[in-house]
N, C-alpha and C. Protein backbone atom coordinates (compact mmCIF):
# COMPACT_ATOMS: atom_id res chain seq x y z
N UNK A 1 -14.54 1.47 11.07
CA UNK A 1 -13.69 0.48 10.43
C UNK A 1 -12.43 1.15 9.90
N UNK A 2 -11.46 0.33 9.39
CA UNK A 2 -10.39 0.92 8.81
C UNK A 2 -9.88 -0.40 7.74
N UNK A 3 -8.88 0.60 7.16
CA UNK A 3 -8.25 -0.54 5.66
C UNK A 3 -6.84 -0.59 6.38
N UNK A 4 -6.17 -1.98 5.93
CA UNK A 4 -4.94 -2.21 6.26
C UNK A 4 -4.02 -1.27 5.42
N UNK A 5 -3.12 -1.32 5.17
CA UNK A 5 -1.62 0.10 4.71
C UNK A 5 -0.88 -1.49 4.61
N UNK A 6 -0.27 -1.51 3.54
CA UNK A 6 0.96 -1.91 3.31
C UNK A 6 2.00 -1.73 2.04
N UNK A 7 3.00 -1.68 2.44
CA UNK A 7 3.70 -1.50 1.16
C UNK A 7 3.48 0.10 1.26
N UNK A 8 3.17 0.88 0.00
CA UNK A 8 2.95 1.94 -0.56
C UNK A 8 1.53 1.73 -1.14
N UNK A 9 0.20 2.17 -0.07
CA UNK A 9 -0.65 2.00 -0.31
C UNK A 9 -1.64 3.75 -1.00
N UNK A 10 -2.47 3.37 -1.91
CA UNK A 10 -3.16 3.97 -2.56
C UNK A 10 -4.40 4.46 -1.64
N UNK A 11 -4.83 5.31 -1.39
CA UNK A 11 -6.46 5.31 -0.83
C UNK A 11 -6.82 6.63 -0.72
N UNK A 12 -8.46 6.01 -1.27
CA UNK A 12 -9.36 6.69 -2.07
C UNK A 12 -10.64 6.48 -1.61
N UNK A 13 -10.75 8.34 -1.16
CA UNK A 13 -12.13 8.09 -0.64
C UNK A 13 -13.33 7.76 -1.54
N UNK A 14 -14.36 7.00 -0.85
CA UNK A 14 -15.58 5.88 -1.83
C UNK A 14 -16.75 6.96 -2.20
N UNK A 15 -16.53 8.15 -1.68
CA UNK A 15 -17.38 9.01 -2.04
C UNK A 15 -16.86 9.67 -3.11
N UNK A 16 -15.80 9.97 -3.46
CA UNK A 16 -15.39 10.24 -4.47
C UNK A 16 -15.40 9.16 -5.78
N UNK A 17 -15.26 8.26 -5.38
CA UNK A 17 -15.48 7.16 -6.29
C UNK A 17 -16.60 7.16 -7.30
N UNK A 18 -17.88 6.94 -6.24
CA UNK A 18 -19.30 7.03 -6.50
C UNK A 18 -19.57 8.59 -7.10
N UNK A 19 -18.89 9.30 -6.94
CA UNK A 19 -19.39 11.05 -7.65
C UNK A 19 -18.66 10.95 -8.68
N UNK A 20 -17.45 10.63 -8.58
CA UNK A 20 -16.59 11.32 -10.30
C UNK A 20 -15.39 10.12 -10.51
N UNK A 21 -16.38 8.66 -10.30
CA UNK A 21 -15.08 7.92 -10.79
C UNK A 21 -15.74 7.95 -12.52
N UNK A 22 -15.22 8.58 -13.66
CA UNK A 22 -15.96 7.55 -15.07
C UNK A 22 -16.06 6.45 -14.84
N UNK A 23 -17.43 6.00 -14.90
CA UNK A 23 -17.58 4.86 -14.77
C UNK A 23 -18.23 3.73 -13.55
N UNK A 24 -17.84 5.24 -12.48
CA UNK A 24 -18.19 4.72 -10.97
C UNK A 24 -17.45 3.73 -10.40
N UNK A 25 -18.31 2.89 -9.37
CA UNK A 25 -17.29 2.12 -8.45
C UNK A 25 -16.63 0.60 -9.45
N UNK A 26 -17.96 0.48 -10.35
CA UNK A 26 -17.82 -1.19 -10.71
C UNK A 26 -16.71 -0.81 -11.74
N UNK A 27 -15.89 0.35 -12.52
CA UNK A 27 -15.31 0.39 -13.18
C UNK A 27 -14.03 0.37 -12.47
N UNK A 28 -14.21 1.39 -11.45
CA UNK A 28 -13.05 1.64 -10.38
C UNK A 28 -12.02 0.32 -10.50
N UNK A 29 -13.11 -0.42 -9.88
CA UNK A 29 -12.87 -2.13 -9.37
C UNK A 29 -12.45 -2.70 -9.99
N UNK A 30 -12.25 -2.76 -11.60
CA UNK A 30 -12.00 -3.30 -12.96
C UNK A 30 -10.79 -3.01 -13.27
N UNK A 31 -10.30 -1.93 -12.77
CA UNK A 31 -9.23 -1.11 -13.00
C UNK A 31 -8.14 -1.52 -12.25
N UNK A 32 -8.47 -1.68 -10.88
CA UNK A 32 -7.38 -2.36 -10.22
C UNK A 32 -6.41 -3.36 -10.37
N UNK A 33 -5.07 -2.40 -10.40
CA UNK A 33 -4.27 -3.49 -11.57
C UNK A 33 -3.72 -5.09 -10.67
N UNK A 34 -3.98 -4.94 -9.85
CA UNK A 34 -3.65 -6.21 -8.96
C UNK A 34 -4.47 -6.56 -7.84
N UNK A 35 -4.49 -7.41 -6.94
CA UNK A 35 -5.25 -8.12 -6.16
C UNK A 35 -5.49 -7.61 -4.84
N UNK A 36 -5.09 -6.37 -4.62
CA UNK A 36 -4.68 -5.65 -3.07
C UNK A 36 -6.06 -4.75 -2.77
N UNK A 37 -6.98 -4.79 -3.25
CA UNK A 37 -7.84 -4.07 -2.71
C UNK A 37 -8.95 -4.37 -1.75
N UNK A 38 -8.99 -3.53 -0.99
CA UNK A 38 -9.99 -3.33 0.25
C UNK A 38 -10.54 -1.96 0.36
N UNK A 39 -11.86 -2.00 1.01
CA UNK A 39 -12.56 -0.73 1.38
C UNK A 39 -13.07 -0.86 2.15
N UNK A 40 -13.77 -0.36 3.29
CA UNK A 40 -14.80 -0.15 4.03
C UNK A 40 -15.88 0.12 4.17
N UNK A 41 -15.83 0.77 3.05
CA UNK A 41 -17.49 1.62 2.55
C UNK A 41 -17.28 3.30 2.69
N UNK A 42 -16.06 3.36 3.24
CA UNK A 42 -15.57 5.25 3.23
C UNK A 42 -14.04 5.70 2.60
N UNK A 43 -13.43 4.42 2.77
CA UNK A 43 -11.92 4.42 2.50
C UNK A 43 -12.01 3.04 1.48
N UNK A 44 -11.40 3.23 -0.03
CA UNK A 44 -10.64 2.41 -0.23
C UNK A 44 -9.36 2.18 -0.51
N UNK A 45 -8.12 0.73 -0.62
CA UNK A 45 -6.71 1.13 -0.77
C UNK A 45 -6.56 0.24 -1.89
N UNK A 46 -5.36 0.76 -2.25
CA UNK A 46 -4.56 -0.78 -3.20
C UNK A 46 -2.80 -0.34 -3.07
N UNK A 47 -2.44 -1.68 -2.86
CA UNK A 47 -1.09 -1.45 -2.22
C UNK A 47 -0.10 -1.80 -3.80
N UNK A 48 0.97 -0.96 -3.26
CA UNK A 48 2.08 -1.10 -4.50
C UNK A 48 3.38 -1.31 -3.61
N UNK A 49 4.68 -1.90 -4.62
CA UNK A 49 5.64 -2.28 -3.94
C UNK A 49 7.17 -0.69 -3.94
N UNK A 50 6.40 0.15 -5.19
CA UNK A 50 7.68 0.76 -5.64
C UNK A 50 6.35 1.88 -6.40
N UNK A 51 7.72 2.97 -5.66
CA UNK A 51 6.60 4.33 -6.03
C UNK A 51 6.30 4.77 -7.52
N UNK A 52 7.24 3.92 -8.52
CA UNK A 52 6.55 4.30 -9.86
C UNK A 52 4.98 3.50 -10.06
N UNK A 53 5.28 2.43 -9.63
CA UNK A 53 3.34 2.43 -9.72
C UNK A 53 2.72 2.64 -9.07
N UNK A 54 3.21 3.54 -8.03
CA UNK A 54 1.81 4.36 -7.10
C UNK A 54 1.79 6.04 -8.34
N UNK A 55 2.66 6.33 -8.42
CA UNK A 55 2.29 6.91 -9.21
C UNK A 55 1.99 7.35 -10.58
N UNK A 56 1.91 6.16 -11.09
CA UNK A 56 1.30 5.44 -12.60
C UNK A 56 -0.11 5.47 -12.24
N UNK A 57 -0.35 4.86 -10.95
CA UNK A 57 -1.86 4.49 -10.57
C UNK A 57 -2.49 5.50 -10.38
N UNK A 58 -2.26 6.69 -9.53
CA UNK A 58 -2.77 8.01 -9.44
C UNK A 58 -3.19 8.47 -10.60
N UNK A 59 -2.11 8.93 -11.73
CA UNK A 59 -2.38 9.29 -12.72
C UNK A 59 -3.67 8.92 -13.16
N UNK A 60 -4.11 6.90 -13.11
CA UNK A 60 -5.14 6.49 -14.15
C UNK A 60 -6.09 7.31 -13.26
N UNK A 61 -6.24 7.20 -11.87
CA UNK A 61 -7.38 7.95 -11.08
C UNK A 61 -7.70 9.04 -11.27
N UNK A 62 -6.56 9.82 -11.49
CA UNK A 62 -6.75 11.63 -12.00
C UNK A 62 -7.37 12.00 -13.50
N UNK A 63 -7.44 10.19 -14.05
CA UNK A 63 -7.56 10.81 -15.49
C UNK A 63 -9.39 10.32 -15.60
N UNK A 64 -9.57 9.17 -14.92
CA UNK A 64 -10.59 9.18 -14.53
C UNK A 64 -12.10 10.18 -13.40
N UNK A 65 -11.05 11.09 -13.69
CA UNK A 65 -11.89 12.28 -12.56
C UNK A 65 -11.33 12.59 -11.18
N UNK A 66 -10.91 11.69 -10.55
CA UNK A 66 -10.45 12.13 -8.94
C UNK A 66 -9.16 12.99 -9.06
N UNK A 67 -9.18 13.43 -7.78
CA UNK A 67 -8.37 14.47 -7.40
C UNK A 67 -7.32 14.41 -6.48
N UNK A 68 -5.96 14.41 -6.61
CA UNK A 68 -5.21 13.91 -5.75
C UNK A 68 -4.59 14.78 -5.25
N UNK A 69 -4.89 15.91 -5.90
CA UNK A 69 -4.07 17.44 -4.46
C UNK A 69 -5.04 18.88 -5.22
N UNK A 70 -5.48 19.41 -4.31
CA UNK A 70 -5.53 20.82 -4.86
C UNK A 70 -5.11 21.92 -4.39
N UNK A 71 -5.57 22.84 -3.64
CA UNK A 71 -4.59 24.07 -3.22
C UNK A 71 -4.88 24.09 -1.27
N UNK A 72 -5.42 22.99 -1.17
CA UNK A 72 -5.86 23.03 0.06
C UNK A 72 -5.58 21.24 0.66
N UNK A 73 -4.92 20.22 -0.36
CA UNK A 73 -4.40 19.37 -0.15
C UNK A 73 -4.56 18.39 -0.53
N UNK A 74 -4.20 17.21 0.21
CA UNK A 74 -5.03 15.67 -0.86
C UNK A 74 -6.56 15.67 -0.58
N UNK A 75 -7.42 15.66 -1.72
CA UNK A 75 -8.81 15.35 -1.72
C UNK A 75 -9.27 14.31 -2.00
N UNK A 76 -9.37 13.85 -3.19
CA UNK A 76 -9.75 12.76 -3.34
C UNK A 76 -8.27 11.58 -2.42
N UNK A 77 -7.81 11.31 -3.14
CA UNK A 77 -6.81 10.21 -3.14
C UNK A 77 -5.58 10.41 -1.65
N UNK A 78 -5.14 10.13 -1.24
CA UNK A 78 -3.68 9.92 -0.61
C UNK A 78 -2.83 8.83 -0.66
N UNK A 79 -1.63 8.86 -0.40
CA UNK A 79 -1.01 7.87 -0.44
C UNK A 79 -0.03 7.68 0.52
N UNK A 80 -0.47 6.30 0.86
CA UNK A 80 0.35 6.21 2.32
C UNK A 80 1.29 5.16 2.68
N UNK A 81 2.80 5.12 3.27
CA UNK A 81 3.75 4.54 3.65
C UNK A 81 3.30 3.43 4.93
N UNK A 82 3.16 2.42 4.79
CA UNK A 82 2.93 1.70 6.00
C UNK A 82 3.73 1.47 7.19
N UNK A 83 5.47 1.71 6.17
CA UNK A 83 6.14 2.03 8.22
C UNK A 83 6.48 3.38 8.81
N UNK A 84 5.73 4.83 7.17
CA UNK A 84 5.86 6.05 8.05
C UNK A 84 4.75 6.91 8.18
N UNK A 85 3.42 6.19 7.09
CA UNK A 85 2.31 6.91 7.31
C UNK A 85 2.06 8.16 5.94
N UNK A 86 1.11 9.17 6.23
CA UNK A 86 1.29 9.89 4.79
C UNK A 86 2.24 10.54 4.36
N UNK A 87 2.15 10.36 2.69
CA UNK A 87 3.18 10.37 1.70
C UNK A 87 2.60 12.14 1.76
N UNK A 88 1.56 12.66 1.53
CA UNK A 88 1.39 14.21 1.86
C UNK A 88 0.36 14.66 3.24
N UNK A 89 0.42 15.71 3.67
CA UNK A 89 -0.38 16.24 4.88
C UNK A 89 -1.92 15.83 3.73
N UNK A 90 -2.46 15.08 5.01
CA UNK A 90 -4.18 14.56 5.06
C UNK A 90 -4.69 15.02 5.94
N UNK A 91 -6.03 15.84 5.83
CA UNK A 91 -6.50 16.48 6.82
C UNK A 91 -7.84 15.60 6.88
N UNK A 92 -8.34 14.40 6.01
CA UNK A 92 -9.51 13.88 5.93
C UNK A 92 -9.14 12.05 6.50
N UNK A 93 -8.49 11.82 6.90
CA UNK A 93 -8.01 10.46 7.42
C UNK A 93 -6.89 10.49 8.45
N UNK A 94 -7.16 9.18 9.26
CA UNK A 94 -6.26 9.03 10.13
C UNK A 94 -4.95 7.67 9.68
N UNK A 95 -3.85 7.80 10.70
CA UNK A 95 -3.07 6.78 10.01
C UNK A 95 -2.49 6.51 11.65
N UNK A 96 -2.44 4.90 11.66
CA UNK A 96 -1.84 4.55 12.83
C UNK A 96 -1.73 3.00 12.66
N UNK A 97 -1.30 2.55 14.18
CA UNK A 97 -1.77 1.01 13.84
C UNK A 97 -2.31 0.47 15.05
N UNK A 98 -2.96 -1.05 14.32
CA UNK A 98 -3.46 -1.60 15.92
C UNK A 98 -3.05 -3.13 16.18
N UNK A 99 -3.81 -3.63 17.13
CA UNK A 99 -3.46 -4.87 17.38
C UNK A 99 -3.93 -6.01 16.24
N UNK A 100 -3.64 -6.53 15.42
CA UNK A 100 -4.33 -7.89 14.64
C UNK A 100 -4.70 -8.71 15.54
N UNK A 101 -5.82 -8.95 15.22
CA UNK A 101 -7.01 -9.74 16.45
C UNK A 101 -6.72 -10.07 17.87
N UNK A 102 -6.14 -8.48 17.82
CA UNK A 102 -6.11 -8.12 19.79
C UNK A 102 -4.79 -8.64 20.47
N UNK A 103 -3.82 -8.72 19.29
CA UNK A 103 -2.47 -9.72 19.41
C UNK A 103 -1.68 -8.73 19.74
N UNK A 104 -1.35 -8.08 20.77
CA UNK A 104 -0.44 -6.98 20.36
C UNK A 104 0.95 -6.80 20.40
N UNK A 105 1.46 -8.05 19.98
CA UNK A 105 2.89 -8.57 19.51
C UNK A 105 2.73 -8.61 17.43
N UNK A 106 1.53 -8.29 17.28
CA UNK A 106 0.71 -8.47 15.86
C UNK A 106 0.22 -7.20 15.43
N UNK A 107 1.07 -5.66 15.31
CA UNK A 107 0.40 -4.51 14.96
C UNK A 107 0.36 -4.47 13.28
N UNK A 108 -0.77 -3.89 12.76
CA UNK A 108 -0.87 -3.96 11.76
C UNK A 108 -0.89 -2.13 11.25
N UNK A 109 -0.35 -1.42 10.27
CA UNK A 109 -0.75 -0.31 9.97
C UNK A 109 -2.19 -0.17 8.84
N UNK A 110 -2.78 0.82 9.69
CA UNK A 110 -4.44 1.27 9.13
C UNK A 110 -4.79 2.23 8.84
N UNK A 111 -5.24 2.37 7.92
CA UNK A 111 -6.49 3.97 7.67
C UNK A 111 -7.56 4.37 7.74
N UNK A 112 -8.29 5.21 8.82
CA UNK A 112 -9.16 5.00 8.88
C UNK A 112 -9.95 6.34 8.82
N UNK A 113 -11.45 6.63 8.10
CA UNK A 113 -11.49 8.14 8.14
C UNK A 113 -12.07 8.53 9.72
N UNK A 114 -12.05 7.81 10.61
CA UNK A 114 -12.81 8.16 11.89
C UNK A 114 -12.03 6.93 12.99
N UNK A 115 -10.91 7.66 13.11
CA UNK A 115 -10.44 7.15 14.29
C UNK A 115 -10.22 6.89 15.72
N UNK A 116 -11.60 7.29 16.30
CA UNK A 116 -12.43 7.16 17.24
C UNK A 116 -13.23 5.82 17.35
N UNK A 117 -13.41 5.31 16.13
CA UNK A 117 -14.34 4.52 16.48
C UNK A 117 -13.64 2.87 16.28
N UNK A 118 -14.26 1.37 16.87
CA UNK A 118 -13.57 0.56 17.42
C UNK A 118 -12.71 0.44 15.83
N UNK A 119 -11.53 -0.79 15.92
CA UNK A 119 -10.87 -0.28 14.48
C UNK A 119 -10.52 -2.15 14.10
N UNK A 120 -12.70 -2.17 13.65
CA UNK A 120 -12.10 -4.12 12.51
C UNK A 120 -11.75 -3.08 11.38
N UNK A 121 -10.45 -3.80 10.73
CA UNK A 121 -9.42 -4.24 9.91
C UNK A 121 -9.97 -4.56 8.61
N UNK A 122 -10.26 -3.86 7.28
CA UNK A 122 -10.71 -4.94 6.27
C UNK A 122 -9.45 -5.01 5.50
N UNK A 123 -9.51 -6.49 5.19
CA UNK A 123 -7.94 -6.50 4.70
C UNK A 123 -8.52 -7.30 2.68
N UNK A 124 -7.28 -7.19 1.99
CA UNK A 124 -7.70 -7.98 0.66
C UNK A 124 -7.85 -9.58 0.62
N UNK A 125 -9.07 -9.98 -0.18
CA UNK A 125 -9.09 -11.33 0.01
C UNK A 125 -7.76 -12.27 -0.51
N UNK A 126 -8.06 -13.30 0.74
CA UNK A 126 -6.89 -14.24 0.68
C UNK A 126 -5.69 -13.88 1.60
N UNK A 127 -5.69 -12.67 2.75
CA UNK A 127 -4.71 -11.94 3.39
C UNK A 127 -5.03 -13.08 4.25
N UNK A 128 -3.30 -13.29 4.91
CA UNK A 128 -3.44 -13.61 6.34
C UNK A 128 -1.75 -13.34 6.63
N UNK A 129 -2.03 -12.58 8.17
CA UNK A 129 -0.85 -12.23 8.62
C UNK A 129 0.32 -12.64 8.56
N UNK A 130 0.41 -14.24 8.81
CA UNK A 130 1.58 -14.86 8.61
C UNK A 130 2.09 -14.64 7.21
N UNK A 131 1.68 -14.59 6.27
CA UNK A 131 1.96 -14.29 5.17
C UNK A 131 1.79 -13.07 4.30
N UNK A 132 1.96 -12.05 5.18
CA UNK A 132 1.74 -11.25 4.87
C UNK A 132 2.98 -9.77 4.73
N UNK A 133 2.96 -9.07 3.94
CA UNK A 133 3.81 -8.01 3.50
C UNK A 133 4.09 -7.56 5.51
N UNK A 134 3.07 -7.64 6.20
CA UNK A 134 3.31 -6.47 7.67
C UNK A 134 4.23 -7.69 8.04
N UNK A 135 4.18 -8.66 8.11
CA UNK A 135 4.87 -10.09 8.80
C UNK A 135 5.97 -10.17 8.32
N UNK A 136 6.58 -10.05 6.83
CA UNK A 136 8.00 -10.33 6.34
C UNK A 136 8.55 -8.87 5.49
N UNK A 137 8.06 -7.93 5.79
CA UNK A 137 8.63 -7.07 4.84
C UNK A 137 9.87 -6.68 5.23
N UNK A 138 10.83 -6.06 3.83
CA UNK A 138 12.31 -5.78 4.76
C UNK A 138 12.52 -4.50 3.66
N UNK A 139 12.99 -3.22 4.60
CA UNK A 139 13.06 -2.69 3.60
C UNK A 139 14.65 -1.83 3.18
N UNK A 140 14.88 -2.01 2.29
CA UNK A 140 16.23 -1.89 1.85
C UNK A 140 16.90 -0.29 1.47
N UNK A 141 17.30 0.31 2.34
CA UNK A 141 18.16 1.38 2.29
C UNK A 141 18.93 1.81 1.70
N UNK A 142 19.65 0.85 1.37
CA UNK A 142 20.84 1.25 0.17
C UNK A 142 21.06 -0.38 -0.50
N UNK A 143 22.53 0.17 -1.15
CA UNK A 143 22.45 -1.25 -2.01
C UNK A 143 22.40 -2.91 -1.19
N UNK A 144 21.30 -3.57 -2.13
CA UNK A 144 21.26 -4.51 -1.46
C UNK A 144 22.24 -5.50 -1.01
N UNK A 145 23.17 -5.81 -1.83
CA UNK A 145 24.38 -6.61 -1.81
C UNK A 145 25.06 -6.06 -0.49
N UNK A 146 24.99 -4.27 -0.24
CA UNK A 146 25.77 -4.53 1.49
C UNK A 146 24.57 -4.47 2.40
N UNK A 147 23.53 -4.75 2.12
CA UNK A 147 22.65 -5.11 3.48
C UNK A 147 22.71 -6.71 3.44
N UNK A 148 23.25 -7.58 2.69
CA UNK A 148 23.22 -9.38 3.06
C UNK A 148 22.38 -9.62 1.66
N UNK A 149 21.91 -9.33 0.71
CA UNK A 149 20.96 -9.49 0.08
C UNK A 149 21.86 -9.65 -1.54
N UNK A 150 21.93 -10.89 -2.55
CA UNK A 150 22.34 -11.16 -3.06
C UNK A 150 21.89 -11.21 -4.07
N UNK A 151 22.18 -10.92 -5.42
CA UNK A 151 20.83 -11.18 -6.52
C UNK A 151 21.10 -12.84 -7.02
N UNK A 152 20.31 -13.38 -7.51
CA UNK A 152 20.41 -14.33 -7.88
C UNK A 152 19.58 -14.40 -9.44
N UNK A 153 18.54 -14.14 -9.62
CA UNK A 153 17.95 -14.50 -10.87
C UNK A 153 16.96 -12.91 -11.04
N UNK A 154 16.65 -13.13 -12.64
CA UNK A 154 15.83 -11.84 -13.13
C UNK A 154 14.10 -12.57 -13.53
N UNK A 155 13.03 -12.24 -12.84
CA UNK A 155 11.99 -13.51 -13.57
C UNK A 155 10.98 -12.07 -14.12
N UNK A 156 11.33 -11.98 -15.70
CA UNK A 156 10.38 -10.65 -16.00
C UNK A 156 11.07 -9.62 -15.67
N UNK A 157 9.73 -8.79 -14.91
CA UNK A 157 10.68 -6.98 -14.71
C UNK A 157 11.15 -7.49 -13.26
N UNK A 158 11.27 -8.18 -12.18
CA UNK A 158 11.31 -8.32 -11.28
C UNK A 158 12.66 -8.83 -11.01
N UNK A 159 13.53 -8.31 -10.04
CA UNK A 159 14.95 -8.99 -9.30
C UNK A 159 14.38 -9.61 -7.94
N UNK A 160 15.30 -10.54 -8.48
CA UNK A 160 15.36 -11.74 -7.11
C UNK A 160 16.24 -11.65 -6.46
N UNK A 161 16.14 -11.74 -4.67
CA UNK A 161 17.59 -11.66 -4.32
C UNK A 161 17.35 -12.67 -2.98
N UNK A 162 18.54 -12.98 -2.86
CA UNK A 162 18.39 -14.03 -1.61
C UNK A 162 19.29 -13.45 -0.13
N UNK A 163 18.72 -13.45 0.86
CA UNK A 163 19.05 -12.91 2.24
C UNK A 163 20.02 -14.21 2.78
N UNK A 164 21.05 -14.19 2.84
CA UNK A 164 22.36 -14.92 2.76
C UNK A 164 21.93 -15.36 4.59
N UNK A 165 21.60 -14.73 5.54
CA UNK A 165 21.50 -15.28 6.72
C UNK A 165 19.82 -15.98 6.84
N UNK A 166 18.99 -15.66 6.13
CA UNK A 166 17.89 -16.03 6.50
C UNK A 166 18.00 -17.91 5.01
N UNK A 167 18.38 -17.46 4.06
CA UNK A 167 18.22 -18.42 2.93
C UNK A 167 16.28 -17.91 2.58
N UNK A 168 15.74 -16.59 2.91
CA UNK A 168 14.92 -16.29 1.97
C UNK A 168 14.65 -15.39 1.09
N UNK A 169 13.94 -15.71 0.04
CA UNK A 169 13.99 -14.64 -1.59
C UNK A 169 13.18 -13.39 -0.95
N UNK A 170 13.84 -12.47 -1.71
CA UNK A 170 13.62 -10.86 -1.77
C UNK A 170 12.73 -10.54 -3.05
N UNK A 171 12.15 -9.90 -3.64
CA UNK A 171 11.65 -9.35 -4.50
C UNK A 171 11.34 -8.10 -4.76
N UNK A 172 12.23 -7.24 -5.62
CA UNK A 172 11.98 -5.80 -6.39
C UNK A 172 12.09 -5.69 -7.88
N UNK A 173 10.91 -4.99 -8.04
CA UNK A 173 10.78 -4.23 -9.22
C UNK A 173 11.96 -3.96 -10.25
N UNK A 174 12.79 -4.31 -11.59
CA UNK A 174 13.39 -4.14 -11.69
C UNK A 174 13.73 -2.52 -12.11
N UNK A 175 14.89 -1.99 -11.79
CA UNK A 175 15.42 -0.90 -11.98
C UNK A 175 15.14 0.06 -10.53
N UNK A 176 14.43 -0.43 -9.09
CA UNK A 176 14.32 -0.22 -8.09
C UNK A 176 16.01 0.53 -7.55
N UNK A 177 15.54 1.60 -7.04
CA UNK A 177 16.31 2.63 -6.60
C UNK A 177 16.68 2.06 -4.99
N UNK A 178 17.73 2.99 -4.59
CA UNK A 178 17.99 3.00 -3.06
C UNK A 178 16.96 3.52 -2.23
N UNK A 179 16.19 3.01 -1.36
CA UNK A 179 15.28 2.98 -0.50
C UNK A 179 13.51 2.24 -0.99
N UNK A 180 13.97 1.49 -2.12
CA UNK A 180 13.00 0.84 -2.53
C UNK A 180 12.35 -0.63 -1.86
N UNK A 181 11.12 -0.78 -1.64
CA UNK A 181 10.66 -2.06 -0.54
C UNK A 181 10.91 -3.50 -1.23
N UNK A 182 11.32 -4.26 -0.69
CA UNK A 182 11.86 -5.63 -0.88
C UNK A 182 10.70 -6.17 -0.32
N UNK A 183 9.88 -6.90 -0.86
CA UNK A 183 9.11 -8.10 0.47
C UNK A 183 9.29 -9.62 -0.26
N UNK A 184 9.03 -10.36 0.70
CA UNK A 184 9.10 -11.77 0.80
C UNK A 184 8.03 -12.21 0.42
């Protein structure tokens, strides 16, 4: 099996979980600050939009026991880019993508620790492609205003911006840097 990648995804092997999460898995699970999680039973992820809370999130994991680099690399944890793959050299997982239900106009990016074997997809409940971060994501290079992208309103920490040729809303984190992910 494998876990979907999107955004700036988190993942953490479940054996590590079960050995040195405080608290173990059901706490793990409690912890998850938003709705993005999936596992397999060897890999789990949770996706973020903007690398300060991937690495806010690490931290809570490191403080909870796991291990996110030691002198020989990522162990417990990695963290992975869904349109470039790992954020550090992983020698314990694979990263690629495949067809969404054999569609292969429909690739989805995955992680999987055994990429040999056939590759169902567990994705977070309530996912479906059409609506999904792999289906509309856009990701913004430099300032948004010269890629077409307009701000329009502030709701919370979050900027809104509207794509002047499409007429649809953007969404980043506010105080989001140049090369930070926009999704729809």
């Amino acid at each position: 099996m494998a876990v979907l990648i999107e955004g700036i995804s988190v993942v953490v092997r479940c054996n590590a979980i079960v050995a040195a999460y405080k608290g173990g898995p059901e706490q793990f699970t409690a912890e998850v600050p938003n709705g993005s999680l999936r596992a397999d039973g060897q890999i789990a992820a949770v996706t973020f939009m903007h690398p300060t809370d991937v690495e806010q999130y690490v931290r809570l994991l490191e403080a909870r026991g796991l291990v996110f680099q030691d002198a020989e690399g990522t162990r417990d944890i990695v963290v992975v880019d869904q349109r470039t793959g790992f954020c550090n050299p992983c020698t314990w997982a694979d990263f690629g993508t495949t067809p969404w239900n054999g569609d292969e106009s429909r690739l989805v990016a995955v992680c999987a620790l055994d990429a040999g074997q056939p590759q169902k997809v567990v994705v977070p409940d309530g996912w479906a492609y059409e609506t999904s971060l792999t289906a509309r994501h856009r990701f913004v290079e430099s300032d948004p205003v010269s890629e077409g992208l307009r701000f329009v309103r502030r709701d919370g920490d979050v900027n809104v911006y509207l794509d002047e040729k499409t007429g649809k809303e953007f969404y980043s984190v506010q105080g989001v840097g140049v090369g930070s992910p926009v999704a729809h």
